[in-house]
Protein backbone atom coordinates (compact mmCIF):
# COMPACT_ATOMS: atom_id res chain seq x y z
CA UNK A 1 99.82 112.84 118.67
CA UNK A 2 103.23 112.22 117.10
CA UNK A 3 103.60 109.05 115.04
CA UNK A 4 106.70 107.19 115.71
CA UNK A 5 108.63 104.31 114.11
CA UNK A 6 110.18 101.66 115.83
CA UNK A 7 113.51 100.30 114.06
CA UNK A 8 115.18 97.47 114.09
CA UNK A 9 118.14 99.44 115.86
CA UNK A 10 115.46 100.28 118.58
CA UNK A 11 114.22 96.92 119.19
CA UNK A 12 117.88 95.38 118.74
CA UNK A 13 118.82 98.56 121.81
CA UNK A 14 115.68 97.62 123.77
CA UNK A 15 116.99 93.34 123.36
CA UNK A 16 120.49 94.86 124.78
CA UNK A 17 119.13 96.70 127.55
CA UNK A 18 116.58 94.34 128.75
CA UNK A 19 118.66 91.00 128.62
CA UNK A 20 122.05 92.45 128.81
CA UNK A 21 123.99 91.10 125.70
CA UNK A 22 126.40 93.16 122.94
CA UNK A 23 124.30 95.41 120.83
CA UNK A 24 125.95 92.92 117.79
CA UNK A 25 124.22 89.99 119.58
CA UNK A 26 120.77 91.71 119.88
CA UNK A 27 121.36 92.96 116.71
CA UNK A 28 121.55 89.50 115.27
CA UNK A 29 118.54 88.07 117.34
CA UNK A 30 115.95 90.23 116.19
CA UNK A 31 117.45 89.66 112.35
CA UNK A 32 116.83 86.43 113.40
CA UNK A 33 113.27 86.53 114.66
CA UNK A 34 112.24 88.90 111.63
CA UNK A 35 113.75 86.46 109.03
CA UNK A 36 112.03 83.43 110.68
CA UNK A 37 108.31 85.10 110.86
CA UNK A 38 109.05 86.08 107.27
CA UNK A 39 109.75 82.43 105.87
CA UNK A 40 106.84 81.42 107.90
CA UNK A 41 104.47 84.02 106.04
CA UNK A 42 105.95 83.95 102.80
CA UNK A 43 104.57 79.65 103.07
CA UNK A 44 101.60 80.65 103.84
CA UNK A 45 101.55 79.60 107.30
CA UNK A 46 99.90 81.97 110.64
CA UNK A 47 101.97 83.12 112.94
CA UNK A 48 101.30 83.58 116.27
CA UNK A 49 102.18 85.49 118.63
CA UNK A 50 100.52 85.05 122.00
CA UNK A 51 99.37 88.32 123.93
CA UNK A 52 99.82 90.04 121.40
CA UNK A 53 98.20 88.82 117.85
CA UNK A 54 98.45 86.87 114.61
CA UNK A 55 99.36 87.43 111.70
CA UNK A 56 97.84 85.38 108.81
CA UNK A 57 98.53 85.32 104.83
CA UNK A 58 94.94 85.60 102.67
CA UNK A 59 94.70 85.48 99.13
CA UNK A 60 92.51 88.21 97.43
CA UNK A 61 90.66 87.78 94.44
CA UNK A 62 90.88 90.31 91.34
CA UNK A 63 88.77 93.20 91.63
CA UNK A 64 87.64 96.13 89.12
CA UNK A 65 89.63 99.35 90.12
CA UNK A 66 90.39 102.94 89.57
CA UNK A 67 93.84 104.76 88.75
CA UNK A 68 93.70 107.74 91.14
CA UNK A 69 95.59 109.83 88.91
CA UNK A 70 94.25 109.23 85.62
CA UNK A 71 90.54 108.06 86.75
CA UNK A 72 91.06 105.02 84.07
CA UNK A 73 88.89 101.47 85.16
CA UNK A 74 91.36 98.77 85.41
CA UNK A 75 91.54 95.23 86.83
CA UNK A 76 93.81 95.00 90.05
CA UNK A 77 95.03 91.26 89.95
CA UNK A 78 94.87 88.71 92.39
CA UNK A 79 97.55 88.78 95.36
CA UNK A 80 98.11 87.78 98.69
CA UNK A 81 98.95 90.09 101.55
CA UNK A 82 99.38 89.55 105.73
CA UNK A 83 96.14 90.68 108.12
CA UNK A 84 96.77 91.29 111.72
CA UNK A 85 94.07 89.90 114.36
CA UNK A 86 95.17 91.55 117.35
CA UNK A 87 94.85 89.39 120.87
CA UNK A 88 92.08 90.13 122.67
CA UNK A 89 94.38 91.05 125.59
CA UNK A 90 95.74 93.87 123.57
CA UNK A 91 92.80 95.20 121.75
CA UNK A 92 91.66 95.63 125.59
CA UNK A 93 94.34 97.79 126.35
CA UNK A 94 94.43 99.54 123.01
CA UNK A 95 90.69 100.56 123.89
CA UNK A 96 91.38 101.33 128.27
């Protein structure tokens, strides 16, 4: 199987296509939608996105690590990173 990327050209191209409006225009909407879900996240707020999943911001607590390359114990520090929850309509068709 060949992994693939989807851009933001391709979605912008797909927006043109699909609704019919200047590649600049499509361009600008998906900036658009990608800058709004990120100011959502970034205040900590869920975002979701029905039929197709959520997106949520957790914090994690520090943990004991390793450094791969040297093998050294560290301390990774406390951060917070985005989990996806897929809908249950698309982890059905993820598993058909």
């Amino acid at each position: 199987m060949k992994n693939k990327n989807v851009t933001r050209k391709e979605l912008a191209l797909s927006v043109n296509e699909q609704l019919g409006i200047s590649q600049r225009n499509a361009a600008e909407m998906v900036d658009t939608i990608f800058a709004t879900m990120k100011e959502t996240l970034i205040n900590g707020e869920s975002l979701k996105l029905v039929q197709f999943g959520t997106l949520s911001v957790r914090d994690k607590a520090p943990r004991r690590g390793r450094n791969p390359r040297t093998g050294e114990s560290m301390i990774i520090t406390k951060r917070r990173m985005v989990s996806f929850r897929p809908s249950k309509r698309l982890r059905e068709r993820l598993n058909k």
